[in-house]
C-alpha atoms as a PDB file:
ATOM      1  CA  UNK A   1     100.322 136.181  79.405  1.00  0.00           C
ATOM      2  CA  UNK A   2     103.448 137.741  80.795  1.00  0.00           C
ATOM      3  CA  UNK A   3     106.736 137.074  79.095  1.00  0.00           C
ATOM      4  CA  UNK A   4     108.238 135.528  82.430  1.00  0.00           C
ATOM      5  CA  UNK A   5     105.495 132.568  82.586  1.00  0.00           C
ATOM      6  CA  UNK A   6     105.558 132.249  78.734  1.00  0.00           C
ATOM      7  CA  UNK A   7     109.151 131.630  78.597  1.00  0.00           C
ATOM      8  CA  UNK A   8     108.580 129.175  81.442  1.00  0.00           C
ATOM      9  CA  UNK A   9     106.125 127.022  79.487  1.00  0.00           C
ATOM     10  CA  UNK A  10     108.095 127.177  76.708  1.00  0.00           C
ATOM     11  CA  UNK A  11     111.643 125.562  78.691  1.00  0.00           C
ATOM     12  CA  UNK A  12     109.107 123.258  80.264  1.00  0.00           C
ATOM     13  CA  UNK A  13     107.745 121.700  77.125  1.00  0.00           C
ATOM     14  CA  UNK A  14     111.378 122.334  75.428  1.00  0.00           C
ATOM     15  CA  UNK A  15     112.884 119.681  78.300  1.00  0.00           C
ATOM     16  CA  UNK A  16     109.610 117.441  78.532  1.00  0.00           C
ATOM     17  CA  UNK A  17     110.364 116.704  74.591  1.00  0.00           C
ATOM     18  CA  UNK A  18     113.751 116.607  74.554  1.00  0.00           C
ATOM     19  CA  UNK A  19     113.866 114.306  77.632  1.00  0.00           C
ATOM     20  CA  UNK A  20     111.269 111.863  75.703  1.00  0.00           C
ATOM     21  CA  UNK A  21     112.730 112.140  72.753  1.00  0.00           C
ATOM     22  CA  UNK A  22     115.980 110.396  74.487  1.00  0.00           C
ATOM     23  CA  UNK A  23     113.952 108.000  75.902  1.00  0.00           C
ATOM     24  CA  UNK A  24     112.037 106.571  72.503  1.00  0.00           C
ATOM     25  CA  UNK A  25     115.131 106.592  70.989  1.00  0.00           C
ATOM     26  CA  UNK A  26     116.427 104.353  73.182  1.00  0.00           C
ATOM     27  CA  UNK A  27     113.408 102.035  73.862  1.00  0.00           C
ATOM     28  CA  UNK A  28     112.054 102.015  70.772  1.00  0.00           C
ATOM     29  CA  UNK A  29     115.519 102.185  68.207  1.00  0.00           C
ATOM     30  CA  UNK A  30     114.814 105.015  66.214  1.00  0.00           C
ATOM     31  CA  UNK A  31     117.379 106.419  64.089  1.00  0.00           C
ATOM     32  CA  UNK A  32     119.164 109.440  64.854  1.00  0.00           C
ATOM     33  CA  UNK A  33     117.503 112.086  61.994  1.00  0.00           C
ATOM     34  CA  UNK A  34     119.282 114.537  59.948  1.00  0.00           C
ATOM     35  CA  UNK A  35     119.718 117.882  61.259  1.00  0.00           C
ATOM     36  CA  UNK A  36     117.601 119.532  59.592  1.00  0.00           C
ATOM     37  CA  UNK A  37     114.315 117.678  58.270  1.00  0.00           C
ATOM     38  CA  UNK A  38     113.588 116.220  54.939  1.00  0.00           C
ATOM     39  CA  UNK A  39     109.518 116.046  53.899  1.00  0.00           C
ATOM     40  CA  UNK A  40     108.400 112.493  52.896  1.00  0.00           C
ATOM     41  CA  UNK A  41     106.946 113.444  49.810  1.00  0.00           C
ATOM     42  CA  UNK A  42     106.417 116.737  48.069  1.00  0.00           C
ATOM     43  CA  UNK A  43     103.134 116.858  48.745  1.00  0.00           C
ATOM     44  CA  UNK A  44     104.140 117.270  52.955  1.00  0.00           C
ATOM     45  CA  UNK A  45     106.424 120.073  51.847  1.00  0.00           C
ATOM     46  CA  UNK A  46     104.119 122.014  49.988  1.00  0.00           C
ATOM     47  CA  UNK A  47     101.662 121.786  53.281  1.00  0.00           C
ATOM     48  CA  UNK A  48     103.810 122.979  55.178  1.00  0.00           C
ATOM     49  CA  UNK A  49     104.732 125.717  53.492  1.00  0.00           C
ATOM     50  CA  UNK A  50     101.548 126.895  53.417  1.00  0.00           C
ATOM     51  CA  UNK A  51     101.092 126.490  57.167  1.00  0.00           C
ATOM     52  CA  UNK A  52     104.090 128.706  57.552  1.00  0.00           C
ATOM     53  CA  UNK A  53     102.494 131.186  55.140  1.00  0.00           C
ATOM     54  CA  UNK A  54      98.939 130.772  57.524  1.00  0.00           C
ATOM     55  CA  UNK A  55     101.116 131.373  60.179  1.00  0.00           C
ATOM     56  CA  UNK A  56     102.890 134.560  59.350  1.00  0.00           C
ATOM     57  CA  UNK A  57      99.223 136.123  58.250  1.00  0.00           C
ATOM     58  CA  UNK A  58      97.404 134.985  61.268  1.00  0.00           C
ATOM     59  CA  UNK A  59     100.342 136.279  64.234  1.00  0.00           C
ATOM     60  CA  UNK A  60      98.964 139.785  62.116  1.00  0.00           C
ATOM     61  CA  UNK A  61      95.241 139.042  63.853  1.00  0.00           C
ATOM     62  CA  UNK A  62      95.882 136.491  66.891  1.00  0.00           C
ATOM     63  CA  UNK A  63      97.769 136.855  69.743  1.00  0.00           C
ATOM     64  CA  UNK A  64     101.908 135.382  68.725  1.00  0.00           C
ATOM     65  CA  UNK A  65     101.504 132.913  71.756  1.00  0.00           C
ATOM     66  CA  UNK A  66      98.732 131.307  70.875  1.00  0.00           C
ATOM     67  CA  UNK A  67      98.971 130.952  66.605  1.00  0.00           C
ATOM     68  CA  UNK A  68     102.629 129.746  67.733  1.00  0.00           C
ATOM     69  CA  UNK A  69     101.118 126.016  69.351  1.00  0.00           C
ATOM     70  CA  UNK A  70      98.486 125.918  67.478  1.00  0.00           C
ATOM     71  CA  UNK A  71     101.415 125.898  64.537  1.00  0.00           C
ATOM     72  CA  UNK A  72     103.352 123.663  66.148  1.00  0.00           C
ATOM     73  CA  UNK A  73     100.247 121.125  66.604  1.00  0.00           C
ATOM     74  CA  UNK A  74      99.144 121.595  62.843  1.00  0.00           C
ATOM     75  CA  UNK A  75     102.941 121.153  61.944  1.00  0.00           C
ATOM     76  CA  UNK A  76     103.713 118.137  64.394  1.00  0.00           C
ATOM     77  CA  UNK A  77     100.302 116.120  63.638  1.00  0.00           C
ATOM     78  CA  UNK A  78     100.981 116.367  59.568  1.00  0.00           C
ATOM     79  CA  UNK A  79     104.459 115.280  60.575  1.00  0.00           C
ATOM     80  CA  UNK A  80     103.255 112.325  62.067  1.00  0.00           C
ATOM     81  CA  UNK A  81     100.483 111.459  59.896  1.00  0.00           C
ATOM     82  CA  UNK A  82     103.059 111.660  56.972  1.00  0.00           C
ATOM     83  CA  UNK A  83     105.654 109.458  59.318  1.00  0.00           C
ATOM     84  CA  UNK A  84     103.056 106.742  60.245  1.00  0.00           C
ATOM     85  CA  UNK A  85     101.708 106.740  56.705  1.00  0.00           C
ATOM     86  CA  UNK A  86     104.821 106.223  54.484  1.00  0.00           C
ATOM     87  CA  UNK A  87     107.922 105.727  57.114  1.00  0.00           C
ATOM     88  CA  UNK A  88     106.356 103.403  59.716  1.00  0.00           C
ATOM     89  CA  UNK A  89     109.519 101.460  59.800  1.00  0.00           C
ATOM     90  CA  UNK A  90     111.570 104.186  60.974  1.00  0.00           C
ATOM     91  CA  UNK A  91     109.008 104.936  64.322  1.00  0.00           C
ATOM     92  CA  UNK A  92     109.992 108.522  63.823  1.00  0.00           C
ATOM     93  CA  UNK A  93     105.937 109.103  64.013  1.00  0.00           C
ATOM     94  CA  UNK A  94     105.922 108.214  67.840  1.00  0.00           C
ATOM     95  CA  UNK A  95     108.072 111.301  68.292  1.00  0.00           C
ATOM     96  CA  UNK A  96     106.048 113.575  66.012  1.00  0.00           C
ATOM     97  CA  UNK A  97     103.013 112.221  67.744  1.00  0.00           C
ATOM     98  CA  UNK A  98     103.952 112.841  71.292  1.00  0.00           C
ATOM     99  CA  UNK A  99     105.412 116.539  70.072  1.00  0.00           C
ATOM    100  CA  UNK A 100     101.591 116.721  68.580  1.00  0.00           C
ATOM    101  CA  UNK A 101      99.969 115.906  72.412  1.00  0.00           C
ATOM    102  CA  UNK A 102     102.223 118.315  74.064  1.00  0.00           C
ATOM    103  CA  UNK A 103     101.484 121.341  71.922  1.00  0.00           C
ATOM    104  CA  UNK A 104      97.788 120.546  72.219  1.00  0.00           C
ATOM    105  CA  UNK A 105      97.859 120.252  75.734  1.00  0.00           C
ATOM    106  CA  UNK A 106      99.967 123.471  76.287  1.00  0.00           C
ATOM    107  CA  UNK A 107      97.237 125.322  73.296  1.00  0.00           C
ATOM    108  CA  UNK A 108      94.472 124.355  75.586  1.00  0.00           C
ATOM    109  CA  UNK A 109      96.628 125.311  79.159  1.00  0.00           C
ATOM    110  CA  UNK A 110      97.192 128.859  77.258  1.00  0.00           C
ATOM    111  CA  UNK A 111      93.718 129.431  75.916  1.00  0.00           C
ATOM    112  CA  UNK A 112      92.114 128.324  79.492  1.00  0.00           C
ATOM    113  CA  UNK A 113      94.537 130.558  81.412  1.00  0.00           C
ATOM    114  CA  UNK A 114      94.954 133.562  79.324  1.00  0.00           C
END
């Protein structure tokens, strides 16, 4: 995968988020978050810690590109499970699941192309 059309699929799914984000927030009332985000439980932190530890071993073996949405879809879909299962109030989880969708579909688009 050349940088150029890497970069592109990475504005692309940047804007596609970002643009739906606005949108759910609107329709559906979510909250505004905090800047930076706060784990449900312990337990949520701790697993993702550990994916970020998977992560930095595996970009030694895989290709960057790749281990970087599968991450992202690991990271996003514990996000929402964690969301939907103790902060279903909130509706955050609609977010964190459509950020979980995107990454897989742009995982499979870069493992079918490249």
């Amino acid at each position: 995968m050349t940088g150029t059309h890497f970069l592109i699929v990475i504005l692309a799914a940047a804007f596609i988020n970002t643009a739906f984000y606005i949108y759910a927030r609107k329709k559906l009332g979510i909250p505004k978050p905090p800047w930076w985000y706060k784990p449900v439980n312990s337990t949520q932190g701790l697993l993702e810690i550990a994916l970020l530890i998977l992560l930095g071993f595996s970009v030694l073996r895989f290709p960057p590109e790749i281990m970087l949405f599968f991450f992202l879809y690991l990271m996003n879909g514990l996000r929402t499970f964690m969301e939907w299962k103790y902060e279903r109030e909130e509706k955050q989880y609609v977010h964190y699941l459509f950020s979980t969708v995107l990454s897989l579909v742009i995982f499979i688009y870069i493992c079918i192309f490249f």
